[in-house]
Protein backbone atom coordinates (compact mmCIF):
# COMPACT_ATOMS: atom_id res chain seq x y z
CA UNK A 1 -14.70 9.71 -0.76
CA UNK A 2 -12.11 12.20 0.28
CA UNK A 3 -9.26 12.78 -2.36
CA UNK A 4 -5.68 14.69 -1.78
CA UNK A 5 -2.41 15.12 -4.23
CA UNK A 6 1.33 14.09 -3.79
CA UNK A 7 3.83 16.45 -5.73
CA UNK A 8 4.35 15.83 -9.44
CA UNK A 9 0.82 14.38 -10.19
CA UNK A 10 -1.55 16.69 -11.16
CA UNK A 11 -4.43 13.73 -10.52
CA UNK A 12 -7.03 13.67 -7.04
CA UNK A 13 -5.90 10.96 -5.33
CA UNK A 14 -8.47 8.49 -3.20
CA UNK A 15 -7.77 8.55 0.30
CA UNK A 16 -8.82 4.77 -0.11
CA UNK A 17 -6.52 3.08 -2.72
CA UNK A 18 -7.90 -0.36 -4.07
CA UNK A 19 -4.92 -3.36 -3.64
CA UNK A 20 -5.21 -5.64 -6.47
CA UNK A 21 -3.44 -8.51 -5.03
CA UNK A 22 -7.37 -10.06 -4.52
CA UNK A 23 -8.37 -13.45 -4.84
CA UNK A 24 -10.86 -12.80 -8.08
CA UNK A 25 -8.26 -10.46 -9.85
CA UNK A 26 -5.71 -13.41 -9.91
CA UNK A 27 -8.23 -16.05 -10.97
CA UNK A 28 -9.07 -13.48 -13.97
CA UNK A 29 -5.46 -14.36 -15.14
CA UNK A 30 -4.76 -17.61 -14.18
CA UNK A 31 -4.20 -20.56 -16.37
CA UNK A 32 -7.30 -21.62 -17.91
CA UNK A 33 -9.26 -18.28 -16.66
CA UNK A 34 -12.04 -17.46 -19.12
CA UNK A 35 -15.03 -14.86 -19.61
CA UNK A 36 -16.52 -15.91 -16.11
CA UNK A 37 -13.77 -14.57 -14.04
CA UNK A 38 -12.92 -11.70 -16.13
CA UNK A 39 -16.32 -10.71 -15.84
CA UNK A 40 -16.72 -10.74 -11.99
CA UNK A 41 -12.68 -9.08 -11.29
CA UNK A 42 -13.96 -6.34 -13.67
CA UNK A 43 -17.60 -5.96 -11.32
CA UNK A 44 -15.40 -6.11 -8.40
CA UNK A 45 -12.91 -2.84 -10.41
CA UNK A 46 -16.57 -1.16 -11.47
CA UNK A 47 -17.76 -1.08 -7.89
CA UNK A 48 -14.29 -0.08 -6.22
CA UNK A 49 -14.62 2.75 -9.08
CA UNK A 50 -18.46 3.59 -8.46
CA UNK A 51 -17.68 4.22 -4.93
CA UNK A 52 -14.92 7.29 -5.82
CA UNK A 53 -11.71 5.10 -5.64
CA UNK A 54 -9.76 6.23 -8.66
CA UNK A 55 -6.08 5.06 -7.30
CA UNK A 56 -5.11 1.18 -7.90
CA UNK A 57 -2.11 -0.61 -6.66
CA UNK A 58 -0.44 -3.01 -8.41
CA UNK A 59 3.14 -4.51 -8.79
CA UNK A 60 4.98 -6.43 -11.64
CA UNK A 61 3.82 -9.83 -10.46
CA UNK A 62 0.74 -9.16 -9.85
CA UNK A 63 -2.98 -6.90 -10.98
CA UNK A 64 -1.63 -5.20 -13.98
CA UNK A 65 -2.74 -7.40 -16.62
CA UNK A 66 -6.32 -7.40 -15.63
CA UNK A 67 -6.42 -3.63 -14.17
CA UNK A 68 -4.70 -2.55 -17.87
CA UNK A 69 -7.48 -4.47 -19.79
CA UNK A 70 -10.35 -3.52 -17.27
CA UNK A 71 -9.39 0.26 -17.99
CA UNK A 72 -9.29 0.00 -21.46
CA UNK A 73 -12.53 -1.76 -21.45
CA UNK A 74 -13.98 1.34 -19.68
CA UNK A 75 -12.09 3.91 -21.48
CA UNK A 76 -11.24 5.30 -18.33
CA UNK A 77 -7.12 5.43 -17.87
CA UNK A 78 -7.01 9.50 -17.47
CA UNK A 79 -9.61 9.19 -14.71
CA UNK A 80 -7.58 6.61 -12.67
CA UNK A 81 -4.18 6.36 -10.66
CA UNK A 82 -1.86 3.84 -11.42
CA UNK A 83 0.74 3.12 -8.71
CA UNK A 84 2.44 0.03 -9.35
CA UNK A 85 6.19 -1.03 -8.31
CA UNK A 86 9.09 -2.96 -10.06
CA UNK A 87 12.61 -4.29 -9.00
CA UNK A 88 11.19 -7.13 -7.21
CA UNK A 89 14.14 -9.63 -6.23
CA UNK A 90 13.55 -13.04 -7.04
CA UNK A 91 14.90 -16.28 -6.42
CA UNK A 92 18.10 -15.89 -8.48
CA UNK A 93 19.39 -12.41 -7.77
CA UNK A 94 19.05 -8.85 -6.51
CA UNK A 95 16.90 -6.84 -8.83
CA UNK A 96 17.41 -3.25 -7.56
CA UNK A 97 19.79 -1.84 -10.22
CA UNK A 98 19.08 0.59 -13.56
CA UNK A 99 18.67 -2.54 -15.95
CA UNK A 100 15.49 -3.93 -13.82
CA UNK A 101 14.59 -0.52 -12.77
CA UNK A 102 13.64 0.36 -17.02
CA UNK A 103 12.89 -3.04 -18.03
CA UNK A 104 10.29 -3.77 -15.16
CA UNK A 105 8.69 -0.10 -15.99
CA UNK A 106 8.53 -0.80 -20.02
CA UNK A 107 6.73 -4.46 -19.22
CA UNK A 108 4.52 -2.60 -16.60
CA UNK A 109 3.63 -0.02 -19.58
CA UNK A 110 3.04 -2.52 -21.67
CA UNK A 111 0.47 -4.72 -19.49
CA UNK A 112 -1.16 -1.84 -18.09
CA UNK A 113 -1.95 -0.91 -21.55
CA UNK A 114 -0.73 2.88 -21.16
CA UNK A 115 2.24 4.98 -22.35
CA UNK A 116 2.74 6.74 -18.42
CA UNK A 117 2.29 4.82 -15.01
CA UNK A 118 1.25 7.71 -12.36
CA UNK A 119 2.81 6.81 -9.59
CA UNK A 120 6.07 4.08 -9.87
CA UNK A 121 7.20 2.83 -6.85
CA UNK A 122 10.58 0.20 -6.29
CA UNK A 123 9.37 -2.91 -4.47
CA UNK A 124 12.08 -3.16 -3.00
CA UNK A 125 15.43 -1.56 -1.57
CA UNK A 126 19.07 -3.06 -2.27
CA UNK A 127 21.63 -1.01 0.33
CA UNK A 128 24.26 -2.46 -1.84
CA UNK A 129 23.03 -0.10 -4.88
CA UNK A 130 24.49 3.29 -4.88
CA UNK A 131 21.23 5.88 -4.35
CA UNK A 132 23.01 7.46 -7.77
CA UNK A 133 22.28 4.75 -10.09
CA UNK A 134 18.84 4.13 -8.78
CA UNK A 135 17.72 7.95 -9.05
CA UNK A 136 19.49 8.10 -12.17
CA UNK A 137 17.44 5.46 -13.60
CA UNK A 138 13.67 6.83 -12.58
CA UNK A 139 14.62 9.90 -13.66
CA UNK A 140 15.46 8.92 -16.62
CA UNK A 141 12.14 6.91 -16.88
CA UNK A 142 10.85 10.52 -16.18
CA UNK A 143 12.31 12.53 -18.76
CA UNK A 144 10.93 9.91 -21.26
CA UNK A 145 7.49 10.61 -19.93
CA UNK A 146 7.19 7.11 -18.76
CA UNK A 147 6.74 7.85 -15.26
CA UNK A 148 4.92 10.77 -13.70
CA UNK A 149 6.33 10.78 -10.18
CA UNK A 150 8.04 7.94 -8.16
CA UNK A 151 8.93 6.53 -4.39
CA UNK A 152 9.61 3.45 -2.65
CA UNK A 153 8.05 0.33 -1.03
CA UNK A 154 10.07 -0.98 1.54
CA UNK A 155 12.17 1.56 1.80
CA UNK A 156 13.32 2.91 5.42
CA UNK A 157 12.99 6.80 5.27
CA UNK A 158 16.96 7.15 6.03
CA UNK A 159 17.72 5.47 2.30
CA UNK A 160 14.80 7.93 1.03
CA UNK A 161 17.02 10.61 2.82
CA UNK A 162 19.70 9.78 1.16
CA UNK A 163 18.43 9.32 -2.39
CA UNK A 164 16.59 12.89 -2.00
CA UNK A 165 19.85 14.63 -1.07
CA UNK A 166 21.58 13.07 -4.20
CA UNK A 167 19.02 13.91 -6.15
CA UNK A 168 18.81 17.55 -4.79
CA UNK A 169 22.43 18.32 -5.31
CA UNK A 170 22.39 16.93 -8.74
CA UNK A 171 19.60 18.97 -9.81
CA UNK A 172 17.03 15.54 -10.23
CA UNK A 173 13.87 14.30 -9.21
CA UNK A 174 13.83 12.94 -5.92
CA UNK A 175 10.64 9.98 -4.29
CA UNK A 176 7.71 11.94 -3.99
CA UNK A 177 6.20 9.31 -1.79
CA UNK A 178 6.70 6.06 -0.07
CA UNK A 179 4.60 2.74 0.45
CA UNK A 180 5.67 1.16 3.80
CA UNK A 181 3.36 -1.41 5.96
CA UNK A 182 1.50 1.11 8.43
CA UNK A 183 -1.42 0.46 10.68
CA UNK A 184 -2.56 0.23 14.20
CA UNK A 185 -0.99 -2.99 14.67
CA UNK A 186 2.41 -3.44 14.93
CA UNK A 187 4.24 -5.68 12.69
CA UNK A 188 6.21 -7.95 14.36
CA UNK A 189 8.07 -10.01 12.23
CA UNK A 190 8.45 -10.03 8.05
CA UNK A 191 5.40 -11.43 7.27
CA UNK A 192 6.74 -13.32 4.05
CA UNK A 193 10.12 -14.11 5.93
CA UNK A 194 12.15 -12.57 3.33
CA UNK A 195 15.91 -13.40 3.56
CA UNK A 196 18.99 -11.64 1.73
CA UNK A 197 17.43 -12.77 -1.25
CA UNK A 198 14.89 -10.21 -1.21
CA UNK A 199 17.00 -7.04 -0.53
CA UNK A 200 16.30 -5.46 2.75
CA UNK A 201 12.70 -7.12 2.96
CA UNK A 202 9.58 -5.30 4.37
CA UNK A 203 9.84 -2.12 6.07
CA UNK A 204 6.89 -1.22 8.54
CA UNK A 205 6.55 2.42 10.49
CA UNK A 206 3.94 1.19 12.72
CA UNK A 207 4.88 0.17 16.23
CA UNK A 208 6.25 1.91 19.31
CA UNK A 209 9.93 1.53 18.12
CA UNK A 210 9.19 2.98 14.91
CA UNK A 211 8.31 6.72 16.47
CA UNK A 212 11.33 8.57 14.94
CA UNK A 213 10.32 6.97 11.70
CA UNK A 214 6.67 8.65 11.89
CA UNK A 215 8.50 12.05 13.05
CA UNK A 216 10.73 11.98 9.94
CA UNK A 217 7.97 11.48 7.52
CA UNK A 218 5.61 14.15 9.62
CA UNK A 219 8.40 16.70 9.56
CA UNK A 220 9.02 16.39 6.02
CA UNK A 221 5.34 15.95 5.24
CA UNK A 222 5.96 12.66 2.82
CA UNK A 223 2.89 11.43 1.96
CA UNK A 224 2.44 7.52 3.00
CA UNK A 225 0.80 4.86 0.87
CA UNK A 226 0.16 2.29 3.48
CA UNK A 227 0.10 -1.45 2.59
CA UNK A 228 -1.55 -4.13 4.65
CA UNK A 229 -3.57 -1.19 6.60
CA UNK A 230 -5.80 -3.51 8.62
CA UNK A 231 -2.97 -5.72 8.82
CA UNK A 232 -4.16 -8.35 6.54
CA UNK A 233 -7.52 -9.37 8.14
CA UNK A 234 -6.03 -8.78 11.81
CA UNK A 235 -8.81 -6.45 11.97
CA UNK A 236 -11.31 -6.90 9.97
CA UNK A 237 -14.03 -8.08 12.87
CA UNK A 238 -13.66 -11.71 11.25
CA UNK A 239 -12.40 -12.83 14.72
CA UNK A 240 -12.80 -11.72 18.18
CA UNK A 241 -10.25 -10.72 20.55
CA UNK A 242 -11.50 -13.43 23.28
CA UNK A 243 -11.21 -15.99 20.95
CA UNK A 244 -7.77 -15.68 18.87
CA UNK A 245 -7.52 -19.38 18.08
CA UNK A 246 -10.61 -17.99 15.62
CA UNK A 247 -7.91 -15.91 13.34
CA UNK A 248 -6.12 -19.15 12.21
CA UNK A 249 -9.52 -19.57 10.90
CA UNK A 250 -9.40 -16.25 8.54
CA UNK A 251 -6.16 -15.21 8.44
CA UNK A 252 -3.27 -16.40 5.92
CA UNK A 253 0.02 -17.36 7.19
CA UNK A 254 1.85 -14.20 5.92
CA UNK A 255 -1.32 -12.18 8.32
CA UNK A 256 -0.66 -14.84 11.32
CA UNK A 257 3.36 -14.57 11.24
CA UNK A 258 3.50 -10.55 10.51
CA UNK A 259 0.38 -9.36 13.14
CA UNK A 260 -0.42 -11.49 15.77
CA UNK A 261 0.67 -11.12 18.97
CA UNK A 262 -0.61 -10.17 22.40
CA UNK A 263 -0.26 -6.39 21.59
CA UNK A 264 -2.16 -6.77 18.58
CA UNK A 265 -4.80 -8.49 20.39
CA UNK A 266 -5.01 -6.15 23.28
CA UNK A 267 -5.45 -3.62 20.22
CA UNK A 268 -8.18 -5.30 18.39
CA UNK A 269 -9.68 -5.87 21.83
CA UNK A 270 -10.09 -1.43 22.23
CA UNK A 271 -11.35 -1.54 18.64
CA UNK A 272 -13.67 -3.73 19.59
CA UNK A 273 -14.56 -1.44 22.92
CA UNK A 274 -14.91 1.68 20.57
CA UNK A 275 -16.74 0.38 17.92
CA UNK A 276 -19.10 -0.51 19.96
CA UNK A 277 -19.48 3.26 21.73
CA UNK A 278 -19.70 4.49 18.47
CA UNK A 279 -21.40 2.50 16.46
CA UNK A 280 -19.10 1.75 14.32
CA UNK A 281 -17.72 -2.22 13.17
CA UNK A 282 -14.05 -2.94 13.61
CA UNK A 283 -12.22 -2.67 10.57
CA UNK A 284 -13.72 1.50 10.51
CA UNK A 285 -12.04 2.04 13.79
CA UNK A 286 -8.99 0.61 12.92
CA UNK A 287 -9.33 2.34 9.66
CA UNK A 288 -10.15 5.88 11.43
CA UNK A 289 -7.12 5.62 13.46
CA UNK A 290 -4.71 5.98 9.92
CA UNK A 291 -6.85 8.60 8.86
CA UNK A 292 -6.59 10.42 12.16
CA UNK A 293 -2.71 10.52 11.52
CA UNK A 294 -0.63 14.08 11.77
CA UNK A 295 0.85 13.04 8.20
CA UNK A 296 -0.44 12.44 4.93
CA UNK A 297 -1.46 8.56 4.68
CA UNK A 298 -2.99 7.09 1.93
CA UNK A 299 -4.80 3.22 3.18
CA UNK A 300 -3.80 0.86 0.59
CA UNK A 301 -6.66 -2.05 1.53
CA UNK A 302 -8.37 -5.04 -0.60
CA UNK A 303 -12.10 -5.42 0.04
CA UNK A 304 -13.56 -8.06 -1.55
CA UNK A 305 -16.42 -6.72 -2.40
CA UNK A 306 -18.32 -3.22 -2.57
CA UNK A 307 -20.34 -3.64 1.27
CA UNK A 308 -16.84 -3.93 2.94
CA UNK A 309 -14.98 -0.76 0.39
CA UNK A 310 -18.21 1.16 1.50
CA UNK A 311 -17.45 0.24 4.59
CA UNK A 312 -13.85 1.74 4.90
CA UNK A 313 -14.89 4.73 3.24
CA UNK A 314 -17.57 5.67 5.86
CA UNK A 315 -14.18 5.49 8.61
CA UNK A 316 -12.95 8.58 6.54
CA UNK A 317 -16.03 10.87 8.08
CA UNK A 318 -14.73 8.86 12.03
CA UNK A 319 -13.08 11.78 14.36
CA UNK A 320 -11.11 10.23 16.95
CA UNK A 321 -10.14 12.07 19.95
CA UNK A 322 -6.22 12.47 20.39
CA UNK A 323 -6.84 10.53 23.96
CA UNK A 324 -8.49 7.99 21.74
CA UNK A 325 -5.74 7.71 19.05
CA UNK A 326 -3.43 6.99 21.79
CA UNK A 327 -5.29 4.16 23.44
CA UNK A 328 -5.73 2.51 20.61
CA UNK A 329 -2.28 2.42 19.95
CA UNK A 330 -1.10 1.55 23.45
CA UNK A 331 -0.08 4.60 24.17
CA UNK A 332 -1.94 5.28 26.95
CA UNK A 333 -3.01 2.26 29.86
């Protein structure tokens, strides 16, 4: 495992964080869940943690509870990073404001079973919110030590711009980081079709049109905690490019309507191509090419069990060639 730091968090943090939106972590707190699958989401936690991932991600609605109780079990909270995010929208209203901002945090203390998330992240962005009252807010989370250091999920890096020069001219804590969808495949459309209802929706840097995005966050060296990093099974060897009919098969709809496309195929296709030269299986290529990235990225990815975490980490000791960056990425014919 390879480890690095953001600003404000004293912690290592894994290259590899561990998403907790997984299929045995829900059923651990589902109606009617019971010592069966509480026992096998906290395996799956003990073997993400055996293998050197110490950084979670979680979010209001979902892998607190269990993640809280499965580090108390242990007794391990000061070994572990908690990122987790709050001001969700939901059906009813905007929630990006300094009321759900503090509330959200205080139940996310609560269920996590701590007194200080590491890392606190808005789910969300709401242009309509001034940047004031939102940095207003985590800082004051901050001075309460309820927060360590925050950022943004879905947030484009012009509104992190913005908040970071309030916060610099009023003598505040600006986002340390920021969690939007990256990856070699290109997103190509909101894969949960979020509407006005959920604020400005999902933000990806990936893609060809998204260059001066990557520029911004390499010139200003922001470190990027990348959700959906093999684009939610698009590349996890599951499938084959020559037979794409075969992801309906694998994929869920939010992975069919956000990643596949004939650009995306043409790029699992050079995975494919490469792996193969090297060695390697799919989902390590793929997983090389964010770690081969000129800025500090963080993969935020969900295996479901320890062969396939292994898996990933082994991609961390992958060099790809510049040349080969580039082709993977369409870049170059």
């Amino acid at each position: 495992m390879k480890y690095s730091k953001i600003e404000g968090l004293s912690k290592d943090i894994s290259r590899l964080v561990f998403g907790t939106a997984t299929p045995l972590l829900f059923a651990a707190v589902a109606d009617g869940a019971g010592k069966k699958e509480i026992d096998e989401a906290f395996s799956l936690l003990d073997d993400m943690y055996s293998l050197g991932i110490n950084t979670f991600d979680c979010a209001a609605h979902y892998g607190e509870v269990i993640l809280g109780r499965w580090m108390e079990a242990r007794g391990i909270r000061e070994n572990c990073v908690v990122l987790t995010k709050g001001a969700h929208p939901n059906k009813y209203r905007q929630r990006v404001n300094d009321f759900d901002i503090l509330s959200d945090a205080n139940d996310s203390l609560c269920k996590l079973k701590t007194d200080c998330i590491d890392i606190y992240m808005l789910h969300r962005d709401n242009k309509a919110t001034p940047v004031s009252e939102i940095i207003n807010a985590l800082n004051r989370l901050y001075d309460e030590g309820k927060i360590k250091t925050f950022g943004g999920s879905n947030w484009t890096h012009e509104r992190i711009e913005e908040a970071n020069e309030y916060a610099y001219k009023h003598n505040l804590l600006g986002f340390t980081s920021s969690s939007p969808n990256f990856g070699l495949a290109e997103q190509i459309a909101d894969p949960w079709r979020c509407d006005a209802a959920f604020g400005d929706g999902c933000i990806t840097i990936s893609g060809t049109e998204n260059k001066a995005a990557r520029h911004w966050y390499r010139e200003n060296n922001m470190p990027v905690f990348a959700y959906s990093s093999l684009a939610r099974g698009f590349f996890s060897g599951a499938f084959k490019s020559e037979n794409p009919e075969d992801a309906k098969k694998v994929m869920d709809e939010p992975g069919l309507i956000g990643y596949f496309s004939d650009n995306n195929l043409e790029r699992l296709r050079r995975c494919e191509i490469l792996a193969k030269e090297k060695g390697l299986k799919v989902p390590q290529v793929a997983m090389a090419w964010i770690y081969s990235q000129d800025f500090p990225v963080f993969a935020l990815s969900s295996p479901q069990n320890k062969e396939q975490a292994e898996e990933n980490i082994k991609a961390m000791e992958v060099t790809l060639t510049k040349e080969e960056a580039l082709w993977l990425n369409l870049e170059e014919a």
